[in-house]
PDB file of N, CA and C in Angstrom:
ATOM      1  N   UNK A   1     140.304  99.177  92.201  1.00  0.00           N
ATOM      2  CA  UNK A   1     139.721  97.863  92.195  1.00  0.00           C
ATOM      3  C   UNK A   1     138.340  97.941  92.840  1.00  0.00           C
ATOM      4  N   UNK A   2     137.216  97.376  92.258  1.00  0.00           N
ATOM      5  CA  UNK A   2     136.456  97.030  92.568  1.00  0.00           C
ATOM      6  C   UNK A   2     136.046  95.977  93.969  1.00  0.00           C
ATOM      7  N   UNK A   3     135.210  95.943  94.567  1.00  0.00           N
ATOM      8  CA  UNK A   3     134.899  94.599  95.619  1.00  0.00           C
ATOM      9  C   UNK A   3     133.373  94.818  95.819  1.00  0.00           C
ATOM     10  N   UNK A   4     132.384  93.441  95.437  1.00  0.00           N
ATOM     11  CA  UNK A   4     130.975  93.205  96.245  1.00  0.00           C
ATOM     12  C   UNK A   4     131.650  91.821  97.160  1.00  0.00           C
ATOM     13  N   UNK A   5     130.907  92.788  98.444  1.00  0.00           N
ATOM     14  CA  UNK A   5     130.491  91.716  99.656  1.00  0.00           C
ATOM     15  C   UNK A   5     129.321  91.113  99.755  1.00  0.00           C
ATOM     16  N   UNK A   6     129.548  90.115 100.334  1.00  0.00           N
ATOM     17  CA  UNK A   6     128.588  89.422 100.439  1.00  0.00           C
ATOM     18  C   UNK A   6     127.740  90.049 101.916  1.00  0.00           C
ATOM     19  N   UNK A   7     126.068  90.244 101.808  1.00  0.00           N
ATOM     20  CA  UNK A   7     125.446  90.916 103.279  1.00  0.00           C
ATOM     21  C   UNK A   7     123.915  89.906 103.206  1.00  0.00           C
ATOM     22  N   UNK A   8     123.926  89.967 104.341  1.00  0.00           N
ATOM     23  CA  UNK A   8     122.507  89.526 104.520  1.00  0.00           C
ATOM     24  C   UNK A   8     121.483  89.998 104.711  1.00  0.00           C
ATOM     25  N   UNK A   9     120.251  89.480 103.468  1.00  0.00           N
ATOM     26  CA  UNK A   9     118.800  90.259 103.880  1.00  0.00           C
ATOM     27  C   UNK A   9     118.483  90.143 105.079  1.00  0.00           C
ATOM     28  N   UNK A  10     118.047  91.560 105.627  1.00  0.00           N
ATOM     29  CA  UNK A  10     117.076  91.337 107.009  1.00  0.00           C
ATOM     30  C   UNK A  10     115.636  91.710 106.142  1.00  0.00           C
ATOM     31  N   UNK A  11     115.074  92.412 104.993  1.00  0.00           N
ATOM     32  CA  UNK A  11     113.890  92.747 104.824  1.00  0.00           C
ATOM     33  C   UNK A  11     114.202  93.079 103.495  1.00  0.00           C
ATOM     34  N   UNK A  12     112.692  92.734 102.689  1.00  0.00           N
ATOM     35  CA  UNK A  12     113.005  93.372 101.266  1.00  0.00           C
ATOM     36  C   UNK A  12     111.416  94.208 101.304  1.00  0.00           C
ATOM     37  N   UNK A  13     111.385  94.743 100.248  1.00  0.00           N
ATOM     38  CA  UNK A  13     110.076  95.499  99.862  1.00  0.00           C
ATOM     39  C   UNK A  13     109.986  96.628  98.767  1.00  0.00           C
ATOM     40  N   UNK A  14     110.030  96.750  97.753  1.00  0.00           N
ATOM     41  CA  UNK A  14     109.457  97.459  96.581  1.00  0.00           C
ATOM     42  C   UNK A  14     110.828  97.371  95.660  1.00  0.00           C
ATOM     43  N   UNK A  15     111.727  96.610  95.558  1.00  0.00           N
ATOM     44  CA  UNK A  15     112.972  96.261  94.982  1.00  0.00           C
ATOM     45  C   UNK A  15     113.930  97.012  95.701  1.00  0.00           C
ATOM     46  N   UNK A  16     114.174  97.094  97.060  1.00  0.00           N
ATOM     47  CA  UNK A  16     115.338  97.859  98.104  1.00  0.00           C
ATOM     48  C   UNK A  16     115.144  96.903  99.231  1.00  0.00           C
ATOM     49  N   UNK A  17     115.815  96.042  99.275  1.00  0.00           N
ATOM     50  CA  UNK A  17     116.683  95.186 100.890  1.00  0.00           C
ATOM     51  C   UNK A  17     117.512  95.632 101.940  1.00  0.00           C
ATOM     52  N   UNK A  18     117.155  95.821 102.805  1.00  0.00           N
ATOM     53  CA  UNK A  18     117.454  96.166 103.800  1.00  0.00           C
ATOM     54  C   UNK A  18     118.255  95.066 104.401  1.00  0.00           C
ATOM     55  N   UNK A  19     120.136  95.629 104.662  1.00  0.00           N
ATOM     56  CA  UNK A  19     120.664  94.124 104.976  1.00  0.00           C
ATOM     57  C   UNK A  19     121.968  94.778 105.881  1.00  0.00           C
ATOM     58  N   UNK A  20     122.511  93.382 106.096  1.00  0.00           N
ATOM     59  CA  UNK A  20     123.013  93.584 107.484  1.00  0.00           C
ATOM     60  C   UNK A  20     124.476  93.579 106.699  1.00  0.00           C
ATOM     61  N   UNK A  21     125.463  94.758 107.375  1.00  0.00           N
ATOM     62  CA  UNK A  21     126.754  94.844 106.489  1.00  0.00           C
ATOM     63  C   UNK A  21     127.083  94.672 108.142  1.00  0.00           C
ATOM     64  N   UNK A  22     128.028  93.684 108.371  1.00  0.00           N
ATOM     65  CA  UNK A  22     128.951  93.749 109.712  1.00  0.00           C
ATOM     66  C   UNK A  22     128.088  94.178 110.712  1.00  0.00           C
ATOM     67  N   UNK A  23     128.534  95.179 111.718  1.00  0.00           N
ATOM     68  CA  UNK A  23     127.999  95.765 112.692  1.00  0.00           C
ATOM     69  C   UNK A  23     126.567  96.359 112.590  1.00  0.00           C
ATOM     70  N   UNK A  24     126.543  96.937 111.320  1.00  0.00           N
ATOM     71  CA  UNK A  24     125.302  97.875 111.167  1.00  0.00           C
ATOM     72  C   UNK A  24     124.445  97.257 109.795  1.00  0.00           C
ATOM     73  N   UNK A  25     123.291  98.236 109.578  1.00  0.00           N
ATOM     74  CA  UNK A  25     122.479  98.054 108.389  1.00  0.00           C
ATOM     75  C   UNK A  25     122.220  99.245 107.257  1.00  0.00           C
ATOM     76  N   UNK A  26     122.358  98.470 106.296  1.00  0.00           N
ATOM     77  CA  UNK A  26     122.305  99.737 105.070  1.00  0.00           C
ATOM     78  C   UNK A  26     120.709  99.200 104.095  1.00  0.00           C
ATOM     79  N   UNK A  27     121.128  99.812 103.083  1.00  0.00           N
ATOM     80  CA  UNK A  27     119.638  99.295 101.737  1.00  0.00           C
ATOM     81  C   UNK A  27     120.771  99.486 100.268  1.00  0.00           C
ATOM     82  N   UNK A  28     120.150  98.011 100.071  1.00  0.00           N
ATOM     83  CA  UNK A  28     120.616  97.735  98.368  1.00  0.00           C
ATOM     84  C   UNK A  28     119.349  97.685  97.852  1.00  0.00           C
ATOM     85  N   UNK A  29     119.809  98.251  96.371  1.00  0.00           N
ATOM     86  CA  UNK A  29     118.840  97.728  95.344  1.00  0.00           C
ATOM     87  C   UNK A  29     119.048  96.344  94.647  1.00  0.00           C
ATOM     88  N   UNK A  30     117.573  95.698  94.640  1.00  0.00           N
ATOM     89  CA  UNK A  30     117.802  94.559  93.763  1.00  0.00           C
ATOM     90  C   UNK A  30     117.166  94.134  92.602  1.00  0.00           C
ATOM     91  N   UNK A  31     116.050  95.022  92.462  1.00  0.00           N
ATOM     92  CA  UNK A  31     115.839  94.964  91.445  1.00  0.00           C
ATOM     93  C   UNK A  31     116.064  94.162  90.228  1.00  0.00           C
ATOM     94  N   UNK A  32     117.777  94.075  89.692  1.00  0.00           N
ATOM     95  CA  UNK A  32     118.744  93.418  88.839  1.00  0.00           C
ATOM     96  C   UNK A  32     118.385  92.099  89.737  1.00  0.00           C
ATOM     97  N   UNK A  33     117.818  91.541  90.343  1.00  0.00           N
ATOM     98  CA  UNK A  33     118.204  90.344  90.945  1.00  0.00           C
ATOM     99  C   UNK A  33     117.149  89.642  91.392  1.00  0.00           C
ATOM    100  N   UNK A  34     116.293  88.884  90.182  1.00  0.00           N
ATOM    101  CA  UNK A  34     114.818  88.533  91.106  1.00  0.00           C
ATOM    102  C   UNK A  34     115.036  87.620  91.395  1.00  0.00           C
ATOM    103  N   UNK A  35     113.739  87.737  92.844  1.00  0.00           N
ATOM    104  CA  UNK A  35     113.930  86.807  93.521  1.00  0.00           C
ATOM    105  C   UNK A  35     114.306  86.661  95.180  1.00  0.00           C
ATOM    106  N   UNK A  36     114.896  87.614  95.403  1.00  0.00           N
ATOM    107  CA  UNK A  36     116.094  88.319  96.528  1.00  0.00           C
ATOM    108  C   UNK A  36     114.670  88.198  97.956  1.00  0.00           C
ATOM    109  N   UNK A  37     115.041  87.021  98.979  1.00  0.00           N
ATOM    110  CA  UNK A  37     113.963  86.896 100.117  1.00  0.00           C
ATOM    111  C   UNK A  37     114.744  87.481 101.204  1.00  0.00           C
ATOM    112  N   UNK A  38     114.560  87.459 102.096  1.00  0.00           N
ATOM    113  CA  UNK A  38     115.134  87.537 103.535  1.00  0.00           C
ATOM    114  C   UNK A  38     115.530  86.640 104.084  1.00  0.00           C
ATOM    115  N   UNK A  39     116.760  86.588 104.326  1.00  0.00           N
ATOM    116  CA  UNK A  39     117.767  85.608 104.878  1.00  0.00           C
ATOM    117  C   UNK A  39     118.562  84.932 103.799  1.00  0.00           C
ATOM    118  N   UNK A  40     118.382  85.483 102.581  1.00  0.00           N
ATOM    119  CA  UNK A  40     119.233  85.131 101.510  1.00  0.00           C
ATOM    120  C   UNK A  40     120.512  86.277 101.860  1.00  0.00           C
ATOM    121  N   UNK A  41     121.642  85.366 100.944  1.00  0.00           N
ATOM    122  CA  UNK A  41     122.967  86.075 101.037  1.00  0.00           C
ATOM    123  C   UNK A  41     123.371  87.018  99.943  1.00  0.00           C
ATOM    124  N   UNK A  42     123.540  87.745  99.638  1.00  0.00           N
ATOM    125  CA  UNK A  42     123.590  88.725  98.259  1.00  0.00           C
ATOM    126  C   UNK A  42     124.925  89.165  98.106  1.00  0.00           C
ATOM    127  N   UNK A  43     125.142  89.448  96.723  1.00  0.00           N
ATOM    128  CA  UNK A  43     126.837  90.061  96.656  1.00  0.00           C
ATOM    129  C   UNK A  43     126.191  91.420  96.727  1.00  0.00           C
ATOM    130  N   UNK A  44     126.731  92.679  97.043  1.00  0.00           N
ATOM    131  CA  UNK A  44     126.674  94.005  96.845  1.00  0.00           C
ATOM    132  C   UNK A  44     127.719  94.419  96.121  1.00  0.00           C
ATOM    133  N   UNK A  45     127.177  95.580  95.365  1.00  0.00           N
ATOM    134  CA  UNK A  45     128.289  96.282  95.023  1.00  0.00           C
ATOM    135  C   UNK A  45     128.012  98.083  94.671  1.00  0.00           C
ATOM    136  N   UNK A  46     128.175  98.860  95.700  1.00  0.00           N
ATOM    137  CA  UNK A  46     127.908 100.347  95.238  1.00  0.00           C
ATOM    138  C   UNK A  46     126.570 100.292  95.535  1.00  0.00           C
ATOM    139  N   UNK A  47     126.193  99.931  96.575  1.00  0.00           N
ATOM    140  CA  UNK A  47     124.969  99.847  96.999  1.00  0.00           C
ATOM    141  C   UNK A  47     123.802  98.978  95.781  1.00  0.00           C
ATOM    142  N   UNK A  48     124.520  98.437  95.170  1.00  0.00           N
ATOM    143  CA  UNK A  48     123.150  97.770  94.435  1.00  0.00           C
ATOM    144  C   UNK A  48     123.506  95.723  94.275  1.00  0.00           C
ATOM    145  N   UNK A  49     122.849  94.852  94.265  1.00  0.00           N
ATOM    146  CA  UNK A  49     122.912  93.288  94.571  1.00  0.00           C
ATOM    147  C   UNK A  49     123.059  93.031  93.216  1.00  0.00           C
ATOM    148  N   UNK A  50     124.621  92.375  93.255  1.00  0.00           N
ATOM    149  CA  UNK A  50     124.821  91.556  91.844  1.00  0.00           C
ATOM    150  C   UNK A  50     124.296  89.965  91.393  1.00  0.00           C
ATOM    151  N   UNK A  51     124.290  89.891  92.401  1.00  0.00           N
ATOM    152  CA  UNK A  51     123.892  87.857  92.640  1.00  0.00           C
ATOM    153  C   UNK A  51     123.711  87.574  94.291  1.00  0.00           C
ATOM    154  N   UNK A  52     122.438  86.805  94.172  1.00  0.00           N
ATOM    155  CA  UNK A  52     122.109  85.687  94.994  1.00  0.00           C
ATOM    156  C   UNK A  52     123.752  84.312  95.123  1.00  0.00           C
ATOM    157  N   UNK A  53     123.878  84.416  96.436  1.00  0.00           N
ATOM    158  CA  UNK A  53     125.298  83.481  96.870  1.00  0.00           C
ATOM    159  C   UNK A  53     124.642  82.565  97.597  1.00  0.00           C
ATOM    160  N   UNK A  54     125.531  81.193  97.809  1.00  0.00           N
ATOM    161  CA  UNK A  54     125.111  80.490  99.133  1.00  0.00           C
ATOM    162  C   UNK A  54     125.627  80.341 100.281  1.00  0.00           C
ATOM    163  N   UNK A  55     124.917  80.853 101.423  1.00  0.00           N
ATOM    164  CA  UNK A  55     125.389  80.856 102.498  1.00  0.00           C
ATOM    165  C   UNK A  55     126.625  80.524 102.921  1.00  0.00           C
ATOM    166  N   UNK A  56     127.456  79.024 102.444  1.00  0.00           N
ATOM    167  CA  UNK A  56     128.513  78.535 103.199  1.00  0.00           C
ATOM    168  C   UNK A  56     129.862  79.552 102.160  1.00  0.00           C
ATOM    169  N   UNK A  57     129.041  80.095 100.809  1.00  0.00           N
ATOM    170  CA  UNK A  57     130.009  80.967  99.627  1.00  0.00           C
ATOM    171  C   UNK A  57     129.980  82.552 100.730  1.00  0.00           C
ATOM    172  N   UNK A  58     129.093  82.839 101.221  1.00  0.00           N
ATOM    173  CA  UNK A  58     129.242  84.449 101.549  1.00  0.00           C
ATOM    174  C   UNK A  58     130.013  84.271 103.300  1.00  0.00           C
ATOM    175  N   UNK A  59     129.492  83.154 103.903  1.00  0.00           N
ATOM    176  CA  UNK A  59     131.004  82.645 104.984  1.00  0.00           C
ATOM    177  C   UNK A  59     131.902  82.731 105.123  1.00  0.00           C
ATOM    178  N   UNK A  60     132.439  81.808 103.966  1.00  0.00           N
ATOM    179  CA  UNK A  60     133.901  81.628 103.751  1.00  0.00           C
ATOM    180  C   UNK A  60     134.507  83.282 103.363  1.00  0.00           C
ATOM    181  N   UNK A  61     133.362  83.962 102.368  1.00  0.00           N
ATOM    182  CA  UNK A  61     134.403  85.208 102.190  1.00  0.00           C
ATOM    183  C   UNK A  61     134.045  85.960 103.208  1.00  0.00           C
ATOM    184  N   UNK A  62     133.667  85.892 103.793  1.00  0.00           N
ATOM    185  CA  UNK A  62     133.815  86.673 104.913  1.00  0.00           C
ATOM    186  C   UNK A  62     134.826  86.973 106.069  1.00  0.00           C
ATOM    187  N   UNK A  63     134.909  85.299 106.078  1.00  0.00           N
ATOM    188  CA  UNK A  63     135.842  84.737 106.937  1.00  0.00           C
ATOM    189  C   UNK A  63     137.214  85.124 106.642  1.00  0.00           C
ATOM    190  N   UNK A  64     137.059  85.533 104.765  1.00  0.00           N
ATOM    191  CA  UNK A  64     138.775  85.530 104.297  1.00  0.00           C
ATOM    192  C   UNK A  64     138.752  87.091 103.980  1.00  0.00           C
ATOM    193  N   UNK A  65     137.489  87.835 103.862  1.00  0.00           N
ATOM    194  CA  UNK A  65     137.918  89.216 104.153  1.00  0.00           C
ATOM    195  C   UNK A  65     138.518  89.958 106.170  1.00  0.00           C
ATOM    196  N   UNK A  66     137.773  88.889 106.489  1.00  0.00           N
ATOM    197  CA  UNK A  66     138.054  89.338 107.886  1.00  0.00           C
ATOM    198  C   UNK A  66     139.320  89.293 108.173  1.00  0.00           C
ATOM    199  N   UNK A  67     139.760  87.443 107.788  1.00  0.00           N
ATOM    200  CA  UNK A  67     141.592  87.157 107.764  1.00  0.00           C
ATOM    201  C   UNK A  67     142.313  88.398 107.293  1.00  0.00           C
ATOM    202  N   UNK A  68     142.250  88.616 106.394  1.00  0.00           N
ATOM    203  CA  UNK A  68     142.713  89.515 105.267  1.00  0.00           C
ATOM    204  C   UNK A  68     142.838  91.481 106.272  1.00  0.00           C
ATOM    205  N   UNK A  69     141.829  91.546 106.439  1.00  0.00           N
ATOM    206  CA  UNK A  69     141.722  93.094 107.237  1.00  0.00           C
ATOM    207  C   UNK A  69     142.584  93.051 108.429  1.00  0.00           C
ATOM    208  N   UNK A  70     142.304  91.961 109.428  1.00  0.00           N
ATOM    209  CA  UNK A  70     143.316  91.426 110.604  1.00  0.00           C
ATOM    210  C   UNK A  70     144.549  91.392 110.164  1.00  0.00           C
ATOM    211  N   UNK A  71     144.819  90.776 109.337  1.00  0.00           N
ATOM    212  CA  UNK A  71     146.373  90.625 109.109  1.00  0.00           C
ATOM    213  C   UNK A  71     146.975  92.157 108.848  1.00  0.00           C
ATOM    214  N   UNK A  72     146.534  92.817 108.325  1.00  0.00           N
ATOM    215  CA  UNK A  72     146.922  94.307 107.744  1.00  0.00           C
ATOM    216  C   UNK A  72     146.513  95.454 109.227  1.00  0.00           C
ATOM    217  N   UNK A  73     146.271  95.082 109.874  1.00  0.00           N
ATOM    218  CA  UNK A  73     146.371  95.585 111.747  1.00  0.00           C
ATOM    219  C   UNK A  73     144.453  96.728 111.081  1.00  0.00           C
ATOM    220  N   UNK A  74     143.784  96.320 110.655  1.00  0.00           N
ATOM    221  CA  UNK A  74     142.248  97.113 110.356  1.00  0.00           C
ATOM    222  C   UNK A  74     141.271  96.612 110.860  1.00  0.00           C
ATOM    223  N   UNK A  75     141.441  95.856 112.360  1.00  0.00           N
ATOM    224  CA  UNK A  75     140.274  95.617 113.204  1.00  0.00           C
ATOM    225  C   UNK A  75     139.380  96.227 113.126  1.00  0.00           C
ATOM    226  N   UNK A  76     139.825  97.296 113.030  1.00  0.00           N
ATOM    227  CA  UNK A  76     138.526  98.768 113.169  1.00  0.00           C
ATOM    228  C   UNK A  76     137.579  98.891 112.286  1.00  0.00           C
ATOM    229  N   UNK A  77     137.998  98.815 110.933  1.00  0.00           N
ATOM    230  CA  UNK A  77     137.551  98.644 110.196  1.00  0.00           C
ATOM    231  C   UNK A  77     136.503  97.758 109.895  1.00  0.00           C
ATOM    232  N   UNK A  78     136.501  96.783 110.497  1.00  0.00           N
ATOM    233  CA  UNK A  78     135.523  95.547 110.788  1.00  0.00           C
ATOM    234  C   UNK A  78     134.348  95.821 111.950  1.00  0.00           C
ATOM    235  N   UNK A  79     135.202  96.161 112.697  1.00  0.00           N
ATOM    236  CA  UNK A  79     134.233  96.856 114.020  1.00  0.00           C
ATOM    237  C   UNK A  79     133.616  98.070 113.663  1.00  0.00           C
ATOM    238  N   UNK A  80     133.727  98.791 113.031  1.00  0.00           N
ATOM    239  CA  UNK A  80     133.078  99.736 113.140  1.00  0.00           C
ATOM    240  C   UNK A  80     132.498 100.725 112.109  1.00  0.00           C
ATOM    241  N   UNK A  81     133.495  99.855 110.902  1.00  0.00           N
ATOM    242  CA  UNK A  81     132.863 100.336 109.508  1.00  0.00           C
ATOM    243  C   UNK A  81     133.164 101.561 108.730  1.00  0.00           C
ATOM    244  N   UNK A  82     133.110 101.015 107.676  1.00  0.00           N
ATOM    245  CA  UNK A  82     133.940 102.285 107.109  1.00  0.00           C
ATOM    246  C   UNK A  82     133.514 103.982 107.284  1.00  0.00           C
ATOM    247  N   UNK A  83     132.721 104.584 107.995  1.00  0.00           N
ATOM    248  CA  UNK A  83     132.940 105.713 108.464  1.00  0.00           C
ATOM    249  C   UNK A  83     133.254 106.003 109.719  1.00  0.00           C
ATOM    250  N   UNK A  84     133.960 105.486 110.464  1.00  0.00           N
ATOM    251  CA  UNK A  84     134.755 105.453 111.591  1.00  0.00           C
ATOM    252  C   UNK A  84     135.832 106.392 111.526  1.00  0.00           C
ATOM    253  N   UNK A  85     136.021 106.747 112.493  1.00  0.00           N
ATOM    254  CA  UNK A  85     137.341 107.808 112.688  1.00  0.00           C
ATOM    255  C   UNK A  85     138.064 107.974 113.461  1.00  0.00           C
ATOM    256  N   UNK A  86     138.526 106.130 113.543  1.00  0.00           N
ATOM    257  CA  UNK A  86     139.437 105.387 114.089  1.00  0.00           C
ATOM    258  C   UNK A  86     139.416 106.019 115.465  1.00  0.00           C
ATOM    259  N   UNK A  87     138.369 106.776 116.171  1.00  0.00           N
ATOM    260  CA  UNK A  87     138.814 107.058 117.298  1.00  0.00           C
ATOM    261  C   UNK A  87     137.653 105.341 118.418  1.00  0.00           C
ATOM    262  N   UNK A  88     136.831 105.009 117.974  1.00  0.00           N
ATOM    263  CA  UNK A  88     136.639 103.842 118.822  1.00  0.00           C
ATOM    264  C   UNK A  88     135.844 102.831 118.366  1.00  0.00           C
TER     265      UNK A  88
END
């Protein structure tokens, strides 16, 4: 199965955004997506932006991926991101 999250621009510049995934920061391409400012909400997927979202839309899933990871005991996962090695 597939999944894009929703992340937030911190910076764009030559069609690559620089955005905030949880704890840390990565770079999507957006190219596919004009338009894409800073402080807009973006879906990702495989490192590249499928759609412009609205804020209270990339919230809520957030809110229900977070529910969702918690319930299944993957705090860590949230904290610290998927190359973690569950040691902290």
């Amino acid at each position: 199965m597939c999944l894009a999250v929703p992340v937030e621009v911190v910076a764009v510049a030559d069609g690559v955004a620089r955005v905030n995934v949880g704890c840390s920061e990565t770079f999507c391409a957006v190219d596919a997506v004009p338009g894409v400012r800073t402080g807009d909400y973006i879906l990702m997927h495989a490192g590249h932006a499928i759609a412009v979202v609205d804020v209270r839309e990339a919230e809520e899933t957030l809110r229900l991926l977070k529910e969702a990871y918690c319930a299944e005991g993957s705090q860590e996962v949230l904290r610290s991101g998927p190359e973690s090695d569950g040691s902290g």
